[in-house]
N, C-alpha and C. Protein backbone atom coordinates (compact mmCIF):
# COMPACT_ATOMS: atom_id res chain seq x y z
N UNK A 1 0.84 -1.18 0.00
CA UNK A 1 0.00 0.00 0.00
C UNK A 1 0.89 1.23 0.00
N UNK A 2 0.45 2.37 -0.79
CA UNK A 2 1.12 3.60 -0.45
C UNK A 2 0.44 4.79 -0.42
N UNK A 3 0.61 5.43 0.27
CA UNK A 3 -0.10 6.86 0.59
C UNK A 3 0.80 7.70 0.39
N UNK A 4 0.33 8.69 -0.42
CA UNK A 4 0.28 10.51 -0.69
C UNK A 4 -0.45 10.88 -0.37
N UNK A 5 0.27 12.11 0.73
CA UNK A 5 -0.89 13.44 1.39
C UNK A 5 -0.18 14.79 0.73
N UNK A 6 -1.52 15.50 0.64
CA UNK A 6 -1.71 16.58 -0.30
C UNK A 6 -2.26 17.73 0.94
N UNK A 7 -2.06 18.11 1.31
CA UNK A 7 -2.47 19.64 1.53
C UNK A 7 -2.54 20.87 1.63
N UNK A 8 -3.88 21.56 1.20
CA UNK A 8 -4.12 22.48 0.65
C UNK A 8 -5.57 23.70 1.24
N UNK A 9 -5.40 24.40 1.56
CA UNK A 9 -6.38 25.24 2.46
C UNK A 9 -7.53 25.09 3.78
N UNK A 10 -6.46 24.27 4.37
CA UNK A 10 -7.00 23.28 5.71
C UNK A 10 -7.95 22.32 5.32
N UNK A 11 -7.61 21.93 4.20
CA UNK A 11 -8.03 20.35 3.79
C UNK A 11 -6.52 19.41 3.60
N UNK A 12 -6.81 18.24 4.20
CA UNK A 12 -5.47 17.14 3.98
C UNK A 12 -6.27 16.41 3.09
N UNK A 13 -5.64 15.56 2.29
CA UNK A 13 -6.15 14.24 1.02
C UNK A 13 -5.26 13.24 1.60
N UNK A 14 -5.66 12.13 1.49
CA UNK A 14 -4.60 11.30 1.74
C UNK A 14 -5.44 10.20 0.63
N UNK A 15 -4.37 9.84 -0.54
CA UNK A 15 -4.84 9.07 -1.45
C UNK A 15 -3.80 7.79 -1.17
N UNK A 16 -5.05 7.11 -0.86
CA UNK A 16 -4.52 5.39 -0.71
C UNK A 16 -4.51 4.59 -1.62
N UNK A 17 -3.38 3.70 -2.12
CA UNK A 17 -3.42 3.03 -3.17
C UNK A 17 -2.86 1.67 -2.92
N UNK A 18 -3.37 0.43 -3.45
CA UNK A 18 -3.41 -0.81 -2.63
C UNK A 18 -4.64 -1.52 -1.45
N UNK A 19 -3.74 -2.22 -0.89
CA UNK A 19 -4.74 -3.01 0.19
C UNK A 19 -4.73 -2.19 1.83
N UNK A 20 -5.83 -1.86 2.36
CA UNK A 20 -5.49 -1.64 3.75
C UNK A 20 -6.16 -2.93 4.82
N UNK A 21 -4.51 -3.54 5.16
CA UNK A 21 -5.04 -4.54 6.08
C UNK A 21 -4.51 -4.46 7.00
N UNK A 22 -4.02 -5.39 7.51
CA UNK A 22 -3.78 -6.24 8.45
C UNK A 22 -2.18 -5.54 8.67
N UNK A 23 -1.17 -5.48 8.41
CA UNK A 23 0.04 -5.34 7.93
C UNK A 23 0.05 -3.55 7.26
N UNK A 24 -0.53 -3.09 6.72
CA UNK A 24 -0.57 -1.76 6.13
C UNK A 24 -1.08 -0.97 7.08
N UNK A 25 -2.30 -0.97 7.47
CA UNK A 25 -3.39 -0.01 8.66
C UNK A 25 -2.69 0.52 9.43
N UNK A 26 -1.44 0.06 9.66
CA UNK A 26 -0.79 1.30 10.76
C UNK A 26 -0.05 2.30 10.32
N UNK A 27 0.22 2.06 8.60
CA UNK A 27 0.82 3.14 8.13
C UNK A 27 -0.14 4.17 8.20
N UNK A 28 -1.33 4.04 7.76
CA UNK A 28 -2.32 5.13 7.59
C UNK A 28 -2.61 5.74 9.11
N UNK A 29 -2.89 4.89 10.09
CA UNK A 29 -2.58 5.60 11.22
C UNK A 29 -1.89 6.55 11.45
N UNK A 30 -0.73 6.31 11.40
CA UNK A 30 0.56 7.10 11.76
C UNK A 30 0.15 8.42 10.63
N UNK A 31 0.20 8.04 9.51
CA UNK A 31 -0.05 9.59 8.56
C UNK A 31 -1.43 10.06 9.15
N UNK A 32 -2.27 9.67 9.59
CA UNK A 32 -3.66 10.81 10.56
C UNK A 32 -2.87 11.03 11.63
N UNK A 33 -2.41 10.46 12.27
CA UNK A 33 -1.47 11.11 13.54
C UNK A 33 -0.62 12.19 13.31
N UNK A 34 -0.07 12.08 12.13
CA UNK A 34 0.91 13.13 11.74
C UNK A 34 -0.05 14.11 11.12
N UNK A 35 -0.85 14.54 10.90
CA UNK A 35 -1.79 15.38 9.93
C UNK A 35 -1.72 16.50 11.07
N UNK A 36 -1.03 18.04 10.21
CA UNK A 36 -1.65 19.06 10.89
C UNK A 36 -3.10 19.13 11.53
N UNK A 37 -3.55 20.49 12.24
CA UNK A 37 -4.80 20.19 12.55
C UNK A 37 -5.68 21.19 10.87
N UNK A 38 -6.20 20.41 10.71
CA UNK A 38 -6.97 20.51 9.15
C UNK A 38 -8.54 20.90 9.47
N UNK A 39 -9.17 21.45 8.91
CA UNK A 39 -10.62 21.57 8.98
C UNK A 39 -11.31 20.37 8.09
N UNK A 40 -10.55 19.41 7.65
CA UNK A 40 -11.51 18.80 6.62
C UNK A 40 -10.27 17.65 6.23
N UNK A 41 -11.01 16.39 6.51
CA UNK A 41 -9.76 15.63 6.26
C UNK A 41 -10.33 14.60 4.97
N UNK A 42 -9.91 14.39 3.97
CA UNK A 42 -10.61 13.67 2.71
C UNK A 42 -9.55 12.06 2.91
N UNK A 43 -10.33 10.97 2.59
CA UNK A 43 -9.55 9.54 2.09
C UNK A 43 -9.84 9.59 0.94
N UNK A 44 -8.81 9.52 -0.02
CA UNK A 44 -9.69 8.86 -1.47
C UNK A 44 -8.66 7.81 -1.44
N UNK A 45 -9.71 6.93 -1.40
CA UNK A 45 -9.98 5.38 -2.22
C UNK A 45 -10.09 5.37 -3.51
N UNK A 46 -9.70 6.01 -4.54
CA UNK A 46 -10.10 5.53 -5.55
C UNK A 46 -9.29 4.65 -6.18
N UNK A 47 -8.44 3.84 -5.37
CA UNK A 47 -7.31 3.01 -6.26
C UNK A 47 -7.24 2.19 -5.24
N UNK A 48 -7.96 2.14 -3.47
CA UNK A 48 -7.95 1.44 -2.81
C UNK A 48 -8.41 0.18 -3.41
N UNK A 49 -8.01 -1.50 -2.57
CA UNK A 49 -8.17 -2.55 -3.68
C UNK A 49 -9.46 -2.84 -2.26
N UNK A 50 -8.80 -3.00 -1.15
CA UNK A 50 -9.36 -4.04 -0.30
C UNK A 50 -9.42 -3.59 0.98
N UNK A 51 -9.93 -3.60 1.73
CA UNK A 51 -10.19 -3.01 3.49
C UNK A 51 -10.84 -3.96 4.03
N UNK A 52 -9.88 -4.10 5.34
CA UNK A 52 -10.21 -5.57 6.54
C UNK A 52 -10.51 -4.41 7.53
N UNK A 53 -10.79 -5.32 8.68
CA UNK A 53 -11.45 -4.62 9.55
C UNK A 53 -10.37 -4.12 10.80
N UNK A 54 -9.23 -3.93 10.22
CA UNK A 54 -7.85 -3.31 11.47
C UNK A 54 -8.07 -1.85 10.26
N UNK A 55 -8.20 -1.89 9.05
CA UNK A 55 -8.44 -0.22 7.57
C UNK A 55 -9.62 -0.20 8.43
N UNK A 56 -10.85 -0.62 8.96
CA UNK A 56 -11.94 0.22 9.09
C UNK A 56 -11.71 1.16 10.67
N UNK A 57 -10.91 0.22 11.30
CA UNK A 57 -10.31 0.88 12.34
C UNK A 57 -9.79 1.79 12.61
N UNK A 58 -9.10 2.18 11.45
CA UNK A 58 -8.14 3.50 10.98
C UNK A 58 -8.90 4.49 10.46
N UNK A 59 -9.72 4.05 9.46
CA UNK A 59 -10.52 4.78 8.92
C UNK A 59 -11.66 5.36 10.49
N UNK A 60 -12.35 4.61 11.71
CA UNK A 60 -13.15 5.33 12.64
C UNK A 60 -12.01 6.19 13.36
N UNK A 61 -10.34 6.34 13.59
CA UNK A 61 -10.01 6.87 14.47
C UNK A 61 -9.70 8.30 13.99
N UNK A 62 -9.82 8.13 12.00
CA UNK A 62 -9.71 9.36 11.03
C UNK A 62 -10.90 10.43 11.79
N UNK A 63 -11.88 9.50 11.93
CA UNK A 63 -13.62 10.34 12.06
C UNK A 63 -13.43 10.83 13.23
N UNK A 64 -12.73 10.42 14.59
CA UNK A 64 -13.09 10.56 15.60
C UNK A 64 -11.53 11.65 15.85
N UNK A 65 -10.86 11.48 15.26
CA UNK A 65 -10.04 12.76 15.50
C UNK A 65 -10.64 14.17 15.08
N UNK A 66 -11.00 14.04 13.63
CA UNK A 66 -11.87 14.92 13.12
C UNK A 66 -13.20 15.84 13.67
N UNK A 67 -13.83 14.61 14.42
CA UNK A 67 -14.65 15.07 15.15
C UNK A 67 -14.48 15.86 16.73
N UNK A 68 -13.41 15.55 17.25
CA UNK A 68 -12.75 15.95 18.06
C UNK A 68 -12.21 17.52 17.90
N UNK A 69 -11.89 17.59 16.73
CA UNK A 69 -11.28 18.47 16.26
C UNK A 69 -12.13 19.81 15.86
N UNK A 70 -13.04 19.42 15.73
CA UNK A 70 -14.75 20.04 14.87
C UNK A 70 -14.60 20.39 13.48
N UNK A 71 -13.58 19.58 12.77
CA UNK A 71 -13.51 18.89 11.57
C UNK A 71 -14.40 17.85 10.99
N UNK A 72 -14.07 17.48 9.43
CA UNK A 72 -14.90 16.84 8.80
C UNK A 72 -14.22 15.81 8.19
N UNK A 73 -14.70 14.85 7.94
CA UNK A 73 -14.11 13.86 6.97
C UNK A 73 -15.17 12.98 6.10
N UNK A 74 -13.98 13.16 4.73
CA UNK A 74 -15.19 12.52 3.62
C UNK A 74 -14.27 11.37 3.10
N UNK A 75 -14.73 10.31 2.58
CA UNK A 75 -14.09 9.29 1.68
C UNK A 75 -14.87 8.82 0.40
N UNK A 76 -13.93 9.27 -0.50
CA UNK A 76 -14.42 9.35 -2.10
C UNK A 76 -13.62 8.46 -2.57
N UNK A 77 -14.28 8.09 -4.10
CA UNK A 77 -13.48 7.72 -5.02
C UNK A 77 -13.66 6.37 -4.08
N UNK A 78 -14.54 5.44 -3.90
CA UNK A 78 -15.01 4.25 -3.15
C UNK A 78 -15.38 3.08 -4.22
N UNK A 79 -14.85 2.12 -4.21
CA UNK A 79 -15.00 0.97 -5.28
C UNK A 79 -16.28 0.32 -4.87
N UNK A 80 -16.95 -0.24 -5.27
CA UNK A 80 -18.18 -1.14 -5.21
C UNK A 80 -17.87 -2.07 -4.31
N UNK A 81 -16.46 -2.23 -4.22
CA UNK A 81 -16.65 -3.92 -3.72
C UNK A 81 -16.05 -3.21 -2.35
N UNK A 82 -15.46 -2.08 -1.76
CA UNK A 82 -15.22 -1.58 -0.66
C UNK A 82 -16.22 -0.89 -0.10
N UNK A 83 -17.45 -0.67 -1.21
CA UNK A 83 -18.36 0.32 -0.58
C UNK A 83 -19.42 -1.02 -0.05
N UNK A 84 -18.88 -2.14 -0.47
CA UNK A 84 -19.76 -3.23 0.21
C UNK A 84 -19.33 -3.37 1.70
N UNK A 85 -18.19 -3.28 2.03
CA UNK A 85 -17.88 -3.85 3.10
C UNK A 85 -18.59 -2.23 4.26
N UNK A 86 -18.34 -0.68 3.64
CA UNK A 86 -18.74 -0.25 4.00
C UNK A 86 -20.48 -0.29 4.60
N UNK A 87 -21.36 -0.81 4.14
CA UNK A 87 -22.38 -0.91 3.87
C UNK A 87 -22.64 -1.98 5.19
N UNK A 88 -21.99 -2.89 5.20
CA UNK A 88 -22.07 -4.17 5.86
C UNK A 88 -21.79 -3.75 7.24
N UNK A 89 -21.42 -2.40 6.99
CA UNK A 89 -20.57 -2.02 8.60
C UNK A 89 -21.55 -1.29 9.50
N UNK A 90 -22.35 -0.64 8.44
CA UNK A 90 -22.75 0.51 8.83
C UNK A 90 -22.29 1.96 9.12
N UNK A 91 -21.49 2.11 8.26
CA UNK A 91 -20.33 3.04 8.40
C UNK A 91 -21.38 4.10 7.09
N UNK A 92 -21.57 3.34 6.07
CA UNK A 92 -21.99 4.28 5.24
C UNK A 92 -23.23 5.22 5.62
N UNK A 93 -24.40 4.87 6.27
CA UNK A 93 -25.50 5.88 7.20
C UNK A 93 -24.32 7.11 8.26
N UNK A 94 -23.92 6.63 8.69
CA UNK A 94 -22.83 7.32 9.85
C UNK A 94 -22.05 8.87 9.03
N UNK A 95 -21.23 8.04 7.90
CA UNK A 95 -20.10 9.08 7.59
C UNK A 95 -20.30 9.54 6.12
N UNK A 96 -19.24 10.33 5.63
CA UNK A 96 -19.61 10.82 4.51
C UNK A 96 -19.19 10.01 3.07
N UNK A 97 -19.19 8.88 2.75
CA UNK A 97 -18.60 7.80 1.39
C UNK A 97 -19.63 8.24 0.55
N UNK A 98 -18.80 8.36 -0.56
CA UNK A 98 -18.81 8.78 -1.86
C UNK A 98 -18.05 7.27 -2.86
N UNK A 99 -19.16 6.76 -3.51
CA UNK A 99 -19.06 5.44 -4.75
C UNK A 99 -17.90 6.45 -5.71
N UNK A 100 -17.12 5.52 -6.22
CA UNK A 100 -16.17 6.30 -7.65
C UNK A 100 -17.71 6.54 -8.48
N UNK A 101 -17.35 7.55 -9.11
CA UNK A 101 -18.18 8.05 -10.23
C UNK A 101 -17.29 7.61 -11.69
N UNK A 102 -18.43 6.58 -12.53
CA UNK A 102 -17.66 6.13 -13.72
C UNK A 102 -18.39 6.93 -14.74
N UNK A 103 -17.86 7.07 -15.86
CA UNK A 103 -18.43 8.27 -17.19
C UNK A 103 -18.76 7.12 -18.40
């Protein structure tokens, strides 16, 4: 897995590319740990492959810093087959996921 963070007018991006599991999830940790304090923190998934449930972990401690913070967080660019697991979680009613948009 590899992550690039982008930021730009108290928004951070952090575009994930690969698997977040088991073995990866603490990298992404550590880069929300390291994240200035941001008004608006974005995941794009749009190249994400796969998320176990140590990535959904990472992904609630993204929300709950954010929220802490009285920040926001959105995750776009969401594959079908990740927006399943989202779905299954109940994560998608809760937070802000956004499906990839195909043309």
């Amino acid at each position: 897995m590899t992550i690039t963070r982008q930021t730009k007018n108290g928004t951070a991006t952090l575009f994930v590319d690969g698997w977040l599991d088991t073995q990866s999830s603490p990298e992404l940790g550590k880069e929300i740990k390291a994240l200035p304090d941001v008004e608006h923190l974005v995941l794009d998934f749009e190249k994400l492959e796969y998320i176990s449930s140590s990535g959904l972990r990472e992904v609630i401690a993204a929300y709950k810093k954010m929220k802490a913070l009285g920040g926001t967080l959105s995750i776009v660019g969401v594959s079908s087959e990740v927006m399943d697991v989202f779905r299954l979680t109940g994560f998608e009613g809760k937070m802000d996921i956004r499906e990839v948009e195909y043309e």
